[in-house]
N, C-alpha and C. Protein backbone atom coordinates (compact mmCIF):
# COMPACT_ATOMS: atom_id res chain seq x y z
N UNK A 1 13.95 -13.96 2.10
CA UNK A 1 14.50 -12.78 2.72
C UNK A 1 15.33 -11.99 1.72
N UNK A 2 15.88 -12.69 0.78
CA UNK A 2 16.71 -12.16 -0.82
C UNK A 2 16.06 -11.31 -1.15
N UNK A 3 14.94 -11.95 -1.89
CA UNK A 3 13.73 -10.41 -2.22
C UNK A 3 13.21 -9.12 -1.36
N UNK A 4 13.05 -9.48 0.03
CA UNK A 4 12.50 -8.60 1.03
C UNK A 4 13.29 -7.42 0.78
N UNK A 5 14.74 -7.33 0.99
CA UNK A 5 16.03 -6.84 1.04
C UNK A 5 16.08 -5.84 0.09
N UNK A 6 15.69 -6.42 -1.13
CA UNK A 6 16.01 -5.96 -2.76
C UNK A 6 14.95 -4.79 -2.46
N UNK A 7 13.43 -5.25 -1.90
CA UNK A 7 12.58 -4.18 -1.80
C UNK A 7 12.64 -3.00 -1.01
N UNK A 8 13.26 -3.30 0.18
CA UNK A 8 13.54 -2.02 0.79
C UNK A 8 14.56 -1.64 0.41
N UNK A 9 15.85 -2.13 -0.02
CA UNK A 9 16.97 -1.15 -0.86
C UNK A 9 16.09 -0.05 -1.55
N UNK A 10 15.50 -0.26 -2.62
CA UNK A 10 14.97 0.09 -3.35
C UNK A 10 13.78 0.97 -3.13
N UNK A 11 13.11 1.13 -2.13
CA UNK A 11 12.04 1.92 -1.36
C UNK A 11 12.60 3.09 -0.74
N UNK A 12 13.68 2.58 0.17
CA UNK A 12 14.96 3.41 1.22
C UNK A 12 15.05 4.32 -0.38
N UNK A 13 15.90 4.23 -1.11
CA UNK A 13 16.43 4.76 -2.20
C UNK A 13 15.72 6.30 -2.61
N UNK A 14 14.26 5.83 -3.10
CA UNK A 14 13.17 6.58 -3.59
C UNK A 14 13.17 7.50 -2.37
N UNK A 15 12.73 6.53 -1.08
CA UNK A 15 12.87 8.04 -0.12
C UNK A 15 13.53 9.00 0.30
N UNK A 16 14.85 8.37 0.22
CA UNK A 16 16.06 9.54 0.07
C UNK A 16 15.75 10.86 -0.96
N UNK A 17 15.75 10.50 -1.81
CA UNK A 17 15.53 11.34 -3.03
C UNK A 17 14.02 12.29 -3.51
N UNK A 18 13.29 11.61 -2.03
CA UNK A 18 12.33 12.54 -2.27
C UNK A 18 12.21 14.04 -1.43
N UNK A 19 13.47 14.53 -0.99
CA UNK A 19 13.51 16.06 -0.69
C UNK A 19 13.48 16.70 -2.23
N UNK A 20 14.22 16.30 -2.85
CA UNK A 20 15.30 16.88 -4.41
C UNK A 20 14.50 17.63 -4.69
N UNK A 21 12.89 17.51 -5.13
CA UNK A 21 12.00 18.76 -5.78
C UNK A 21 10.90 18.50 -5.28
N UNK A 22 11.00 18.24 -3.83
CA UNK A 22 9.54 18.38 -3.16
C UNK A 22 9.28 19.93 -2.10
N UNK A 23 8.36 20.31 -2.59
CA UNK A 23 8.01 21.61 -1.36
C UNK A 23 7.48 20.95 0.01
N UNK A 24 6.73 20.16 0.31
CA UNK A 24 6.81 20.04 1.66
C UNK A 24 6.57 18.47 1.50
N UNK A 25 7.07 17.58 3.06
CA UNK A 25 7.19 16.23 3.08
C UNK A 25 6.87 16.00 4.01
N UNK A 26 6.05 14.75 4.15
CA UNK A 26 4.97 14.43 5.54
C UNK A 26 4.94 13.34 5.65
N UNK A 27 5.54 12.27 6.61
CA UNK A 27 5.44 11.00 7.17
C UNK A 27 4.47 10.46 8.24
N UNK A 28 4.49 9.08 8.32
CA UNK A 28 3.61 8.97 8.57
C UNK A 28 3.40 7.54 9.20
N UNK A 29 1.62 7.05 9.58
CA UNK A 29 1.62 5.61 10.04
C UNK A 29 0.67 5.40 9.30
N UNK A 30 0.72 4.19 8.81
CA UNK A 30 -0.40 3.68 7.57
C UNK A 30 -1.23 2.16 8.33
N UNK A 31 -2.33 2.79 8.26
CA UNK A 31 -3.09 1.77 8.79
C UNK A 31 -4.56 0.86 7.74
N UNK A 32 -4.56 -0.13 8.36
CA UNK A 32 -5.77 -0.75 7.15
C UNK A 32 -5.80 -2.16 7.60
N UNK A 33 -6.88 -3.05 6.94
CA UNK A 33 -7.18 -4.08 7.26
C UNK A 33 -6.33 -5.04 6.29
N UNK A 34 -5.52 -4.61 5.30
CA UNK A 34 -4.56 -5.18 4.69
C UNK A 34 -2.91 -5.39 5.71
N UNK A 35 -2.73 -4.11 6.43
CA UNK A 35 -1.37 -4.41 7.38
C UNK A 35 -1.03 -3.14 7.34
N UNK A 36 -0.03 -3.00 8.22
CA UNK A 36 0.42 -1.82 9.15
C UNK A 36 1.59 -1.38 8.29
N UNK A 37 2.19 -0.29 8.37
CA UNK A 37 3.70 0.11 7.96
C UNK A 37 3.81 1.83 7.77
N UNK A 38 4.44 2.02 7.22
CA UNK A 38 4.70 3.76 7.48
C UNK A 38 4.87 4.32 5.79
N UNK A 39 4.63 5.92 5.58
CA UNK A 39 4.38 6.08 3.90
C UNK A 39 5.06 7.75 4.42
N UNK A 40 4.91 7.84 3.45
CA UNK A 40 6.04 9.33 3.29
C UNK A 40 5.51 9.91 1.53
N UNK A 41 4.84 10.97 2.10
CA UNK A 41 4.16 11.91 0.79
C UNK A 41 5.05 13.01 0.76
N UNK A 42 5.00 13.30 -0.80
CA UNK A 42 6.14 14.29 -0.99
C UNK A 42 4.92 15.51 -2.41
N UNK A 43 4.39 16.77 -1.40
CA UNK A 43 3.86 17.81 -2.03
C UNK A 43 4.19 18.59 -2.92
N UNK A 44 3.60 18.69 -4.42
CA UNK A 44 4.32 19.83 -5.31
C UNK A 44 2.80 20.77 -5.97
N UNK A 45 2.78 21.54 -4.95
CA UNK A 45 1.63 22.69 -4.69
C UNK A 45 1.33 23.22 -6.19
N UNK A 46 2.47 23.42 -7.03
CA UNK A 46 1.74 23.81 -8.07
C UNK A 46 0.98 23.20 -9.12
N UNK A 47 1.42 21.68 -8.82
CA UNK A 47 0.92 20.79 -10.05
C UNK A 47 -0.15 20.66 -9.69
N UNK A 48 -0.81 19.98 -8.60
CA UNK A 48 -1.42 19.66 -7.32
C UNK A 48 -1.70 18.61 -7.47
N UNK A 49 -0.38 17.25 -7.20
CA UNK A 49 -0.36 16.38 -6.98
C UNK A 49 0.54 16.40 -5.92
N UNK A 50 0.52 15.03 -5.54
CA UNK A 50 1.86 15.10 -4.47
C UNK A 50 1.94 13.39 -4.72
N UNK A 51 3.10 12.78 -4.66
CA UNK A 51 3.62 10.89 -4.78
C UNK A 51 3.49 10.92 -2.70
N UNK A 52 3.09 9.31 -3.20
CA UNK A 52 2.84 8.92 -2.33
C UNK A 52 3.96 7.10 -2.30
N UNK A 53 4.62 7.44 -1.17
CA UNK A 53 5.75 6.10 -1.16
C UNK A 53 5.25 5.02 0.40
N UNK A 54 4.48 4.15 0.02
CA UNK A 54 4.07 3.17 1.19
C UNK A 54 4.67 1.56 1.61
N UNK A 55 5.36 1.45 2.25
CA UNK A 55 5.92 0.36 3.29
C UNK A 55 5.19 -0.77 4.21
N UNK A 56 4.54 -1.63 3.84
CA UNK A 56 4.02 -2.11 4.94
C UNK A 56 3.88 -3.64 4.94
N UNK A 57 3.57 -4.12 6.33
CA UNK A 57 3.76 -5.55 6.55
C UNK A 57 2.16 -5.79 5.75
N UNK A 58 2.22 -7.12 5.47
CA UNK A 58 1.04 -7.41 4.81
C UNK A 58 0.59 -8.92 5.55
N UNK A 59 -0.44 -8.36 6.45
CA UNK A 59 -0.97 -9.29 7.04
C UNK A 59 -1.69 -10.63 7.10
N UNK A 60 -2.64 -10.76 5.90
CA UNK A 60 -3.33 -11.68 5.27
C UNK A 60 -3.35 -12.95 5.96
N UNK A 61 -4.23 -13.74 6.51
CA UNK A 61 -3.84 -14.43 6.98
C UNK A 61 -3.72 -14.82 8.66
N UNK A 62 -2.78 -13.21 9.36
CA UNK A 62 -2.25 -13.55 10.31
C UNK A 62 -3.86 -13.35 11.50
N UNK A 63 -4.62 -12.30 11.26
CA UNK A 63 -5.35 -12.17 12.12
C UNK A 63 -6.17 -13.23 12.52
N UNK A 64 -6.46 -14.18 11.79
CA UNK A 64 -7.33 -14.90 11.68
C UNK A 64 -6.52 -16.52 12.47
N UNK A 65 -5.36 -16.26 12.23
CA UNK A 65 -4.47 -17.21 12.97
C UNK A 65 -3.75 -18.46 12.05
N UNK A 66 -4.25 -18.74 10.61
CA UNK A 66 -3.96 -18.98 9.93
C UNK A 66 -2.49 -19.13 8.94
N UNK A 67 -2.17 -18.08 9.54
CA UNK A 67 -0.80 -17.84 8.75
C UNK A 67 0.03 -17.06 10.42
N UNK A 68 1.55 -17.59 10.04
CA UNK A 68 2.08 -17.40 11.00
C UNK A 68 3.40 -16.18 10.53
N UNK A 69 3.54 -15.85 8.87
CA UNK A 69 4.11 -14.80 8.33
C UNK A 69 3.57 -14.28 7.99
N UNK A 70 4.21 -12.69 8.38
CA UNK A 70 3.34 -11.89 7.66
C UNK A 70 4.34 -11.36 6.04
N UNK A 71 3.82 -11.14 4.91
CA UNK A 71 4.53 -10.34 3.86
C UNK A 71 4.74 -9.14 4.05
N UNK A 72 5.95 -8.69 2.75
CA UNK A 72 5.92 -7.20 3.10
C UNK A 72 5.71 -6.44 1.40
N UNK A 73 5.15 -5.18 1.61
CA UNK A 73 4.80 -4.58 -0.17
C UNK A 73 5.25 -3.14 0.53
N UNK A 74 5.47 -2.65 -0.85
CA UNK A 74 5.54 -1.25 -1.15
C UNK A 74 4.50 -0.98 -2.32
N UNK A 75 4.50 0.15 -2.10
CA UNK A 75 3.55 1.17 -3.24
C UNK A 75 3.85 2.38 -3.45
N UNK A 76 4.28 2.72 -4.44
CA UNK A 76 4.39 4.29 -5.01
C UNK A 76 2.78 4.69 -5.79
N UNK A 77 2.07 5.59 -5.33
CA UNK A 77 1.60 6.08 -6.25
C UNK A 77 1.65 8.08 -6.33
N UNK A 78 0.98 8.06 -7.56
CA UNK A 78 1.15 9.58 -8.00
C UNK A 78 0.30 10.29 -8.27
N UNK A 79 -0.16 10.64 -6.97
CA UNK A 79 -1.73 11.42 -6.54
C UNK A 79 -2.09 12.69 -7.25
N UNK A 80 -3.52 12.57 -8.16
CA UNK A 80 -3.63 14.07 -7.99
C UNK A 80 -4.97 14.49 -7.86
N UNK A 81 -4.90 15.71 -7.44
CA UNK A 81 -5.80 16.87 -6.88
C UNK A 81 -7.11 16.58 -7.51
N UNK A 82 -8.18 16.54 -7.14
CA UNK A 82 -9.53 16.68 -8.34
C UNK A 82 -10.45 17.57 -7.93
N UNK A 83 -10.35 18.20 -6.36
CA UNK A 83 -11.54 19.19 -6.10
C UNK A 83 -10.73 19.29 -4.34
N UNK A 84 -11.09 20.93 -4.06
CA UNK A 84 -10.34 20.65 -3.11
C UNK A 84 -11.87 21.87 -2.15
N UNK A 85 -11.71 21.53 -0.90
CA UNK A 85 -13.07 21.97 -0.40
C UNK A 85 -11.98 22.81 0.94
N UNK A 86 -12.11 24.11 0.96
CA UNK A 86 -11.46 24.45 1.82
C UNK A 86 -12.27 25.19 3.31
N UNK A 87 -12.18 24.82 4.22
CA UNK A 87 -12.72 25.60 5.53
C UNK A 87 -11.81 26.15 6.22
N UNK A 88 -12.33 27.11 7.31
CA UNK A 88 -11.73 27.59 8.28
C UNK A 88 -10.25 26.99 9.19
N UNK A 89 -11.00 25.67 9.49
CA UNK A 89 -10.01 25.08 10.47
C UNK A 89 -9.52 23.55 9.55
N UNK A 90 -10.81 22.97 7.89
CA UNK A 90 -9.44 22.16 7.36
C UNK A 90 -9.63 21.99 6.48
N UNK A 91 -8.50 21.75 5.26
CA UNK A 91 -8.97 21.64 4.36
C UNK A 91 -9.45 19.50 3.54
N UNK A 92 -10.03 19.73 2.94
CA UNK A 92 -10.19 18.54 2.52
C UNK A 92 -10.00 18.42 1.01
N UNK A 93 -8.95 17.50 0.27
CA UNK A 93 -8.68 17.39 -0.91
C UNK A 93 -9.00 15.92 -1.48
N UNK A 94 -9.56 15.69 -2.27
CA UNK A 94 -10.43 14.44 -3.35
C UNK A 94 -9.25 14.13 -3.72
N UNK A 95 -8.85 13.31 -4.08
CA UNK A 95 -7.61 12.84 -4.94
C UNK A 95 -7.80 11.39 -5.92
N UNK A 96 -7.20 11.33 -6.55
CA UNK A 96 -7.05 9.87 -8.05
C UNK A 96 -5.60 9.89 -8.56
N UNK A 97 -5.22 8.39 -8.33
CA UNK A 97 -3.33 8.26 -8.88
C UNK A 97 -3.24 7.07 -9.20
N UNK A 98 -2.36 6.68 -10.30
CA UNK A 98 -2.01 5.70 -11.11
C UNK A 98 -0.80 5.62 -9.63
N UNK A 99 -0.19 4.32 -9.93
CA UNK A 99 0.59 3.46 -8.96
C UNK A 99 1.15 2.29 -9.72
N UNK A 100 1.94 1.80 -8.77
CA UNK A 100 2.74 0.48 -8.63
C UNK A 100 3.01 -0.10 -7.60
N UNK A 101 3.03 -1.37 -7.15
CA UNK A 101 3.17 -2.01 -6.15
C UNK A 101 4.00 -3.40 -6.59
N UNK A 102 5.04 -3.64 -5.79
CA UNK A 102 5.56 -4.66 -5.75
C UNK A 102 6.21 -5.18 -4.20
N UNK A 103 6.21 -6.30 -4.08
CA UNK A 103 5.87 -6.99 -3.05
C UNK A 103 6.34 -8.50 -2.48
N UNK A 104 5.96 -9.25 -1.39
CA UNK A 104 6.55 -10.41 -1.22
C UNK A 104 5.49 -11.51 -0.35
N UNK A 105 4.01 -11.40 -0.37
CA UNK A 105 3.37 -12.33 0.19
C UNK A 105 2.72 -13.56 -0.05
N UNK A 106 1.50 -13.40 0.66
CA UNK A 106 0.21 -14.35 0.49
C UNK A 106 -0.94 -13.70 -0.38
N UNK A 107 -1.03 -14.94 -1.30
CA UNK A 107 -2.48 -14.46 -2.03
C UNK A 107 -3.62 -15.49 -1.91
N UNK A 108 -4.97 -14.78 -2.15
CA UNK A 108 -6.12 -15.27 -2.18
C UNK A 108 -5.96 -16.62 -2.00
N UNK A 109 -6.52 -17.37 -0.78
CA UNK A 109 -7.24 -19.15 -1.41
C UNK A 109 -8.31 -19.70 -0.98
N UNK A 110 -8.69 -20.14 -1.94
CA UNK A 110 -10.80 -20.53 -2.25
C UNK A 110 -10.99 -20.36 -0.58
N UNK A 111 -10.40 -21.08 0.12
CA UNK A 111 -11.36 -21.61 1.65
C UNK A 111 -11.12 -20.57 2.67
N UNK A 112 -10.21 -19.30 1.94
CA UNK A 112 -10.10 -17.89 3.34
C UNK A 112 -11.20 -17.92 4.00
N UNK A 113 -12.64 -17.53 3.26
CA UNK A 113 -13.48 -17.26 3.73
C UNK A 113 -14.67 -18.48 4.46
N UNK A 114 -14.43 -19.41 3.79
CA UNK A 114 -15.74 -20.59 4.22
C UNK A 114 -15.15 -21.17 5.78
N UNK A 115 -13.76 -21.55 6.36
CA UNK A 115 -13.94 -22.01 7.64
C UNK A 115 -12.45 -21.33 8.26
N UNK A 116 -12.90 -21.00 8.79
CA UNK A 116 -11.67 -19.84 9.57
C UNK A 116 -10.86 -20.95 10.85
N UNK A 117 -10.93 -22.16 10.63
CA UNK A 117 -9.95 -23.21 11.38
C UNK A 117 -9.22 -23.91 10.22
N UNK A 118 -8.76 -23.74 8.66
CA UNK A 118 -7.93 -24.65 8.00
C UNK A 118 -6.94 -23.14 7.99
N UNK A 119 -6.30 -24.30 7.90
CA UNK A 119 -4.62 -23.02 7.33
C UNK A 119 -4.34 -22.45 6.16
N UNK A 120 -3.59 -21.32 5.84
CA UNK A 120 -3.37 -21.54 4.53
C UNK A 120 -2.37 -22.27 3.97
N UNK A 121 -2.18 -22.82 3.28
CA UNK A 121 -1.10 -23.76 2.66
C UNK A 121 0.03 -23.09 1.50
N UNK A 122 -0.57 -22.37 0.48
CA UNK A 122 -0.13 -22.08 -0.14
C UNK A 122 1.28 -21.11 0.08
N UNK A 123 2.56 -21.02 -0.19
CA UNK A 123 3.82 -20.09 -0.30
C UNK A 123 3.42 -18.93 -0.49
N UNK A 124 4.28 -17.89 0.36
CA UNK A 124 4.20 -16.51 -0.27
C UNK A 124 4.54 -16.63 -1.56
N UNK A 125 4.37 -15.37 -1.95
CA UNK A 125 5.11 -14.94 -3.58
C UNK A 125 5.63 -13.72 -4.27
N UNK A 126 6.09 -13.55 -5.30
CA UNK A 126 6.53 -12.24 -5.46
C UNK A 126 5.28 -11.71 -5.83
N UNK A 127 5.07 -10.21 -5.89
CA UNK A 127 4.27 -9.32 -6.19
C UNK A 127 4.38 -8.16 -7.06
N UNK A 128 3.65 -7.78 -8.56
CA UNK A 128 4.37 -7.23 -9.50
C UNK A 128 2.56 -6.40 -9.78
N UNK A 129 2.56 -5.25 -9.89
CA UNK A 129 1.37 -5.29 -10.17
C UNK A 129 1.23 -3.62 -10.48
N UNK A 130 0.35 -3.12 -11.19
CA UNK A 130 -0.44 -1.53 -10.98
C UNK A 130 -1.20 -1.39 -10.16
N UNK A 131 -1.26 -0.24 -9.37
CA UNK A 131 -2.10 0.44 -8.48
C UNK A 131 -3.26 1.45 -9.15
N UNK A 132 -4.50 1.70 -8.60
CA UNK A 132 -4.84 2.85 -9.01
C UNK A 132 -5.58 3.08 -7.35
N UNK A 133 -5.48 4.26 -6.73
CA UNK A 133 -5.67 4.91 -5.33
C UNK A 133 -6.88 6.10 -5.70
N UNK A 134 -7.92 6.31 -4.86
CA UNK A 134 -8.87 7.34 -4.69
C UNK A 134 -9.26 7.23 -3.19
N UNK A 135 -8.83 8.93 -3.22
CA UNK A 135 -8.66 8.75 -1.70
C UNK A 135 -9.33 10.28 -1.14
N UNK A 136 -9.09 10.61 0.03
CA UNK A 136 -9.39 11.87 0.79
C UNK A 136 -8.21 12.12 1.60
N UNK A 137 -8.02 13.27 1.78
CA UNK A 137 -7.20 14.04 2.56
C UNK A 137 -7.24 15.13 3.55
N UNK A 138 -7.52 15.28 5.19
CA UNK A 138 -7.86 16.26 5.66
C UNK A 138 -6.63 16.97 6.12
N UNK A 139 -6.60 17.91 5.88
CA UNK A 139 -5.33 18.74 6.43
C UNK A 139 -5.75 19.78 7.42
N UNK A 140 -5.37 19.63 9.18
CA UNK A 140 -5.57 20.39 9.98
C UNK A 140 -4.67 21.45 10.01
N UNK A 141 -4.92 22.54 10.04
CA UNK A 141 -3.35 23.46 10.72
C UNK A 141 -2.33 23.20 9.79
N UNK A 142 -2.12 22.99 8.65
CA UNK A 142 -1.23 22.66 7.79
C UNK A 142 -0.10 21.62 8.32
N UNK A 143 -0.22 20.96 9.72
CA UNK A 143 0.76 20.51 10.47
C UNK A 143 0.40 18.54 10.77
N UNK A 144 -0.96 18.39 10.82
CA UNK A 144 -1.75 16.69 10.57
C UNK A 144 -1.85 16.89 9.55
N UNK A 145 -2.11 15.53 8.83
CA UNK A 145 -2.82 15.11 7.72
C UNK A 145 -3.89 14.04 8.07
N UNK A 146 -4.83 13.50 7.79
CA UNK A 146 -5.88 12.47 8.07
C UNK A 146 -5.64 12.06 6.52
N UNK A 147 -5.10 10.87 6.11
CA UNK A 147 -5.62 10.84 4.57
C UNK A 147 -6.60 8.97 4.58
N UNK A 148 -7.54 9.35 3.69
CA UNK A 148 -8.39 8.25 3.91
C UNK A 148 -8.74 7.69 2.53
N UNK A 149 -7.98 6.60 2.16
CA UNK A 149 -7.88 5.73 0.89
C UNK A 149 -8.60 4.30 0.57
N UNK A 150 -8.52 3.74 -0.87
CA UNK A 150 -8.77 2.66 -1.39
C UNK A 150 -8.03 2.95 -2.19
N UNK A 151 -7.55 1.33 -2.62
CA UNK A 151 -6.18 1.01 -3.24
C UNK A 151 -7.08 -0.19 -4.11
N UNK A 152 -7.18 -0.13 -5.20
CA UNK A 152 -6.94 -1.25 -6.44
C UNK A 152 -5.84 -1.70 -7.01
N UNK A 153 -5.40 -2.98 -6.68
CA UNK A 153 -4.02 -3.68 -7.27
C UNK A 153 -4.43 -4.70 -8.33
N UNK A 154 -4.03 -4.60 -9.67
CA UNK A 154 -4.10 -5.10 -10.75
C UNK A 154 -2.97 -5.72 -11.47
N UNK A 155 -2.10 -7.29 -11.17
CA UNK A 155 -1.33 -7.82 -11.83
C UNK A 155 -0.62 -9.31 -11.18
N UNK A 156 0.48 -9.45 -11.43
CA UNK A 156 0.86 -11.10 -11.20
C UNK A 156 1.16 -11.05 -9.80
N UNK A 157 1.32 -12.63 -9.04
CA UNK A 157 1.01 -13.18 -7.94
C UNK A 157 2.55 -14.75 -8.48
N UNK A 158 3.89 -14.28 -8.21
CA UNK A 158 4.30 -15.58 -9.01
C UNK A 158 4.69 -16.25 -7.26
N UNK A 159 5.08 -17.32 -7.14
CA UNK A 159 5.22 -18.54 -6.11
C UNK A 159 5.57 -19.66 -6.29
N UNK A 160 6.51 -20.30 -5.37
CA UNK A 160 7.09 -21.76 -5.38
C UNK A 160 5.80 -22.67 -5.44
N UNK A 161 5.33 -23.65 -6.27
CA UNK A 161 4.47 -24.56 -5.65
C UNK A 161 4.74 -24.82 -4.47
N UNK A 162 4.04 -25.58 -3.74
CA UNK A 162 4.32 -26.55 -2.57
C UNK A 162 5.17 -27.99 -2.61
N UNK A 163 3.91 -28.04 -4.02
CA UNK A 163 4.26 -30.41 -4.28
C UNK A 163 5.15 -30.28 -5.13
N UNK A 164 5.41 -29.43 -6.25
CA UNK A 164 6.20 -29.79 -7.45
C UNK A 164 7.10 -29.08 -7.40
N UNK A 165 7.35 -27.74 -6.61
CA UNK A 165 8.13 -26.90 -6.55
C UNK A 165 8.56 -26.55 -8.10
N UNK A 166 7.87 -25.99 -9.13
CA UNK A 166 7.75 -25.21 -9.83
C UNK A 166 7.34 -24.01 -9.81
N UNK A 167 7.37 -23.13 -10.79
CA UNK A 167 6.86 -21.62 -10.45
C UNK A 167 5.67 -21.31 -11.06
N UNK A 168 4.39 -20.97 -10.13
CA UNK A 168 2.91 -20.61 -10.48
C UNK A 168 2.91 -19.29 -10.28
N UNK A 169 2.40 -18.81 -12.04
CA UNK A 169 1.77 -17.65 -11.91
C UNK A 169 0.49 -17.54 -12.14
N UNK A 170 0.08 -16.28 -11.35
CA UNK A 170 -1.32 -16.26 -11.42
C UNK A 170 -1.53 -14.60 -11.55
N UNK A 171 -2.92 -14.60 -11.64
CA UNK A 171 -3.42 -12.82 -11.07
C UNK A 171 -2.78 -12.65 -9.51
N UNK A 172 -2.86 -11.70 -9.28
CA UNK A 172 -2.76 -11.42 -7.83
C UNK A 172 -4.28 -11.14 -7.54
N UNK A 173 -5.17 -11.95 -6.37
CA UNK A 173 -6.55 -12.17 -6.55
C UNK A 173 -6.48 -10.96 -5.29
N UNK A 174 -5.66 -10.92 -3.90
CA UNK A 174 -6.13 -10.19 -2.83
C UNK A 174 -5.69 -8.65 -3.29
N UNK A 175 -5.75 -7.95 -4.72
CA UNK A 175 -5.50 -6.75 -4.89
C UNK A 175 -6.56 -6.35 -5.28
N UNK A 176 -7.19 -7.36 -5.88
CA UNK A 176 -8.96 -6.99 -6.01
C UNK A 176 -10.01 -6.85 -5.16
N UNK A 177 -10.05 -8.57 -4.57
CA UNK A 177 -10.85 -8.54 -3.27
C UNK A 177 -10.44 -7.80 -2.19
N UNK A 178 -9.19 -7.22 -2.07
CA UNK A 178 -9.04 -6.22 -0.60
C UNK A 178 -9.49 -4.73 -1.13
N UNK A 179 -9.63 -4.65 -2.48
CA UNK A 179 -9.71 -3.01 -2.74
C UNK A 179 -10.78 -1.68 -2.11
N UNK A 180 -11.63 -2.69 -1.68
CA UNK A 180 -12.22 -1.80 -0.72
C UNK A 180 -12.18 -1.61 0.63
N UNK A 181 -11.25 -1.98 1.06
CA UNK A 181 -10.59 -1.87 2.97
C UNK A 181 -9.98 -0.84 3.02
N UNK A 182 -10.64 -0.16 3.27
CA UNK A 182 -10.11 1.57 4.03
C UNK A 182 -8.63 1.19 4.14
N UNK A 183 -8.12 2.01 4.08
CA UNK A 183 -6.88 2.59 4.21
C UNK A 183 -6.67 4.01 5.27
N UNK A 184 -5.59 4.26 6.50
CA UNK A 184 -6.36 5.40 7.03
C UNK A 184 -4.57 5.45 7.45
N UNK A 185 -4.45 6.86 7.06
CA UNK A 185 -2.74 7.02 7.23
C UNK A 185 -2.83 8.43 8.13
N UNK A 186 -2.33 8.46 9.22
CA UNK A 186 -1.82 9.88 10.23
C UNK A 186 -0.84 10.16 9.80
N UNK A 187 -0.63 11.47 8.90
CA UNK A 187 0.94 11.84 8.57
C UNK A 187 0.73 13.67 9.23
N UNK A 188 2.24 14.15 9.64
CA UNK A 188 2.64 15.33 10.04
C UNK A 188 3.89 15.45 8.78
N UNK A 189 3.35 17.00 8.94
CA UNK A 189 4.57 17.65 7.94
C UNK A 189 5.78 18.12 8.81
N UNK A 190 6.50 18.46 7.97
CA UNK A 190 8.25 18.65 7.90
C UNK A 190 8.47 20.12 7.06
């Protein structure tokens, strides 16, 4: 719970500070087959990027019944523009952003997938890693957003053993294998 703490200090923080030189700011509910939580994009029309700051429980595990905690991650990334297709009633913008994610869960183990009645065993862990995001964005009425993502997470996975209680590091394996689970965030502007 030490670490959890440290992460949202530190998330809270960034979001405060994202009025300072943003033209418009749009919150939101972030949804995906990774876990639920809320993100807050902050628009700067002329660059045509806009950062993207995401919060969420990280499920892994729980649906399946397996795991009885869920983790929690953040992600900053720093979206930008690559083609933007505009209509009548919405517009739709392509987007690509380098990122970071750090975090506090469950990662990958061999038997997730082969029998969906063993548990997982293994400790959460800290989470330290790069992002890279390609995504879509529909903007109705300048007032919804629909934004529709994939997230690639690339870096360490550290954790208490179980038996020896030493510290195992590894890759972080579920930033790879989840990278293609939609991502689907409802945000309104401000």
């Amino acid at each position: 719970m030490y670490g959890t703490s440290h992460i949202i200090a530190v998330v809270a923080a960034a979001l405060l500070c994202v009025n300072a030189g943003a033209q418009r700011v749009s919150a939101g509910v972030f949804n995906s087959l990774k876990g639920f939580g809320i993100q807050v994009d902050s628009d700067h029309f002329e660059d045509f990027h806009f950062d993207s700051f995401t919060v969420y429980a990280d499920i892994y595990g729980i649906p399946t019944g397996r795991s009885n905690a869920p983790g929690v991650k953040a992600n900053y990334s720093r979206n930008y523009v690559v083609r933007i297709f505009e209509e009548p009633n919405a517009d739709l913008d392509l987007y690509v952003g380098p990122g970071c994610t750090l975090g506090f869960a469950k990662d990958y183990e061999t038997n997730y997938y082969r029998d969906f009645s063993v548990p997982l065993v293994k400790n959460h862990g800290a989470i330290a890693a790069l992002s890279g995001t390609f995504g879509c964005r529909f903007e109705f009425g300048r007032r919804i957003i629909l934004d529709l993502s994939i997230c690639l997470e690339a870096g360490l996975h550290i954790r208490k053993d179980e038996e020896l209680g030493n510290l195992c590091v590894g890759l972080y394996k579920n930033g790879i294998f989840q990278a293609p689970y939609p991502q689907l965030t409802i945000l309104t502007t401000f």
